[in-house]
Protein backbone atom coordinates (compact mmCIF):
# COMPACT_ATOMS: atom_id res chain seq x y z
CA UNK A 1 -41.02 210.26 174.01
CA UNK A 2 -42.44 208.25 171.68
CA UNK A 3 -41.70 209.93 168.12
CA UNK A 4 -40.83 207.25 166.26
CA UNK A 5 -40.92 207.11 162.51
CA UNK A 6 -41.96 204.36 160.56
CA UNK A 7 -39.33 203.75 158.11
CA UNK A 8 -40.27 200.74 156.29
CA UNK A 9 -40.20 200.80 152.78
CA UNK A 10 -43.47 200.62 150.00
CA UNK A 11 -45.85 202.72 148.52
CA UNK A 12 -48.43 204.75 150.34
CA UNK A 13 -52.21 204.95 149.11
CA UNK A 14 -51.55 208.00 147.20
CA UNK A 15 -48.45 206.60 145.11
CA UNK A 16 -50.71 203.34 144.66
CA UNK A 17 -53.89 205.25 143.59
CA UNK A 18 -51.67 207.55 141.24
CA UNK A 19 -50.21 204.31 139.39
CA UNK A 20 -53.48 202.53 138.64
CA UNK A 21 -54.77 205.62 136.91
CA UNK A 22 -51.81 205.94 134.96
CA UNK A 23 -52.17 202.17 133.82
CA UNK A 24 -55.89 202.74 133.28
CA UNK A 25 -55.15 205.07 130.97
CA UNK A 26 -52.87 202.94 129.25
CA UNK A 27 -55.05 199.97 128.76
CA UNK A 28 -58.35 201.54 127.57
CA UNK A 29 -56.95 202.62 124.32
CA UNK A 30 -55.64 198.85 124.19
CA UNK A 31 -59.19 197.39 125.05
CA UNK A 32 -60.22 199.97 122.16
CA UNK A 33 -58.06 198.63 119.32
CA UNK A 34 -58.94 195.06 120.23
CA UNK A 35 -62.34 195.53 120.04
CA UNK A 36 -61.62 197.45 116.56
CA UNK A 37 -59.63 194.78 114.95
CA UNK A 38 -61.77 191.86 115.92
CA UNK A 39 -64.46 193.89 114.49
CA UNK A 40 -62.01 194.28 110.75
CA UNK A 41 -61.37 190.14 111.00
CA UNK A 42 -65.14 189.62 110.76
CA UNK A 43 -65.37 191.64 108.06
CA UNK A 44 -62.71 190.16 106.46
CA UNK A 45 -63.80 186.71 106.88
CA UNK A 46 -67.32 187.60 105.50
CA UNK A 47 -65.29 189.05 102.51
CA UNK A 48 -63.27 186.38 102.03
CA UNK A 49 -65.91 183.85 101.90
CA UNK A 50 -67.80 186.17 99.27
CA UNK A 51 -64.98 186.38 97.32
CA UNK A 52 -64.98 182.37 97.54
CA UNK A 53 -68.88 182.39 96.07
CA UNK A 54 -67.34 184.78 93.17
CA UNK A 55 -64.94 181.65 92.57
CA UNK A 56 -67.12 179.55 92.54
CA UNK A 57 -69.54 180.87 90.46
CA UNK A 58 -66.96 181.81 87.78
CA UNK A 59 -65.32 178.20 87.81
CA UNK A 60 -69.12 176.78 86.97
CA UNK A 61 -69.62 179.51 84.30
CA UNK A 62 -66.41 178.91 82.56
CA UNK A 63 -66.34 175.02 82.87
CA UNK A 64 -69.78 174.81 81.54
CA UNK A 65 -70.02 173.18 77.27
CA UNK A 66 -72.33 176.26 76.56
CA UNK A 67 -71.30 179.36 77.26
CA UNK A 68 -74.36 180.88 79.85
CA UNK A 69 -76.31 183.49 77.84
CA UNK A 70 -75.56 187.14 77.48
CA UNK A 71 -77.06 189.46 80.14
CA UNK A 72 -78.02 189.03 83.72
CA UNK A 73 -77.85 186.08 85.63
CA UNK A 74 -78.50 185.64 89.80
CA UNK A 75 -78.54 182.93 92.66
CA UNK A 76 -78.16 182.38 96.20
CA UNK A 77 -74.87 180.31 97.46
CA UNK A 78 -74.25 179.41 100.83
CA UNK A 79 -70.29 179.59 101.88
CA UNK A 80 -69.37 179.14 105.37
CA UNK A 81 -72.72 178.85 106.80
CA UNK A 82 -73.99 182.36 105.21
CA UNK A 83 -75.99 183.15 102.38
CA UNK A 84 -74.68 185.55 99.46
CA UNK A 85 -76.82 186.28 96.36
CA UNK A 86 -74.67 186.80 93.37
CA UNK A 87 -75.16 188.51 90.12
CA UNK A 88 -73.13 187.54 86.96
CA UNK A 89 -73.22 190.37 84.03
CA UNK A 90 -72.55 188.34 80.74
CA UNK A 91 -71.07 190.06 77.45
CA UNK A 92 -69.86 188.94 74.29
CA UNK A 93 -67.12 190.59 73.01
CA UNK A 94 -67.84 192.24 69.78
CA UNK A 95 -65.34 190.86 66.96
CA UNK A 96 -63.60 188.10 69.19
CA UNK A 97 -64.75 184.93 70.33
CA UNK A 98 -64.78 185.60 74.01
CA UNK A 99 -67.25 186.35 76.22
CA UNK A 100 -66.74 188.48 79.68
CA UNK A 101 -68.48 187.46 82.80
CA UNK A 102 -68.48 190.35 85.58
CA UNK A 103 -69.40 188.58 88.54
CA UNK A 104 -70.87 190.62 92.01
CA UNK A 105 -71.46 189.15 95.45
CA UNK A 106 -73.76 190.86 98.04
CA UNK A 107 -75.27 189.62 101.57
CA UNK A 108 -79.23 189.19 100.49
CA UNK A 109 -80.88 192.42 101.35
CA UNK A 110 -77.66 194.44 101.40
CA UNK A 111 -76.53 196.80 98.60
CA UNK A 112 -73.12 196.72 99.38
CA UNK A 113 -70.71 194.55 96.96
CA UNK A 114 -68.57 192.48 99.41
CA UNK A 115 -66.51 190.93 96.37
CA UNK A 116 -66.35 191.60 92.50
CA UNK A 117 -64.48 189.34 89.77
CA UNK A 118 -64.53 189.83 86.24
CA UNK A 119 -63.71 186.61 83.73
CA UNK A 120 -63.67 185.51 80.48
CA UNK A 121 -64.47 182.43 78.72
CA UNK A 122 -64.19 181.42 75.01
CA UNK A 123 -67.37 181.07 73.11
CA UNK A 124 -68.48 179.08 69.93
């Protein structure tokens, strides 16, 4: 009579098969979010260095002898190895000897503001 029962212990197919779906189901949300927040840290970055080019721009403008001239000024600065094209809105300030200096940073041929700073400066 040979009805002998294999008693060694360990997981059948079944048990096997049952835990790999429940991990799959586990890490694709994972491999989701990763994919999400790599995709926020580039943006970030490509704010960051805009907001950089804002700096910069409002540094020259405000360390300059003359003050620049009222109204709309542009350029093109490279920060990071990428182009932004900023915009500088000039004002004097009616009855005080100040001047504002709004100051927008885009990605050329994007309307989208990836950085704003607003300064003033003290004019003659």
């Amino acid at each position: 009579m040979m009805n002998a029962r294999n008693n060694e212990a360990g997981f059948s197919l079944l048990e096997l098969l049952v835990a790999m779906a429940i991990l799959s189901l586990a890490i694709v949300p994972m491999i989701g979010n990763q994919a999400s927040m790599l995709r926020n840290a580039a943006d970030l970055q490509e704010k960051e260095l805009a907001m950089m080019v804002a700096e910069n721009v409002a540094i020259l403008m405000t360390i300059q002898k003359e003050a620049p001239v009222a109204g709309l000024l542009s350029g093109t600065q490279e920060q990071g190895g990428i182009s932004y094209e900023w915009t500088a809105r000039n004002r004097k300030i009616p009855g005080q000897k100040m001047m504002m200096i709004a100051i927008d940073v885009k990605r050329p041929g994007d309307n989208s503001v990836l950085a704003a700073l607003t300064t003033g400066r003290r004019v003659q």
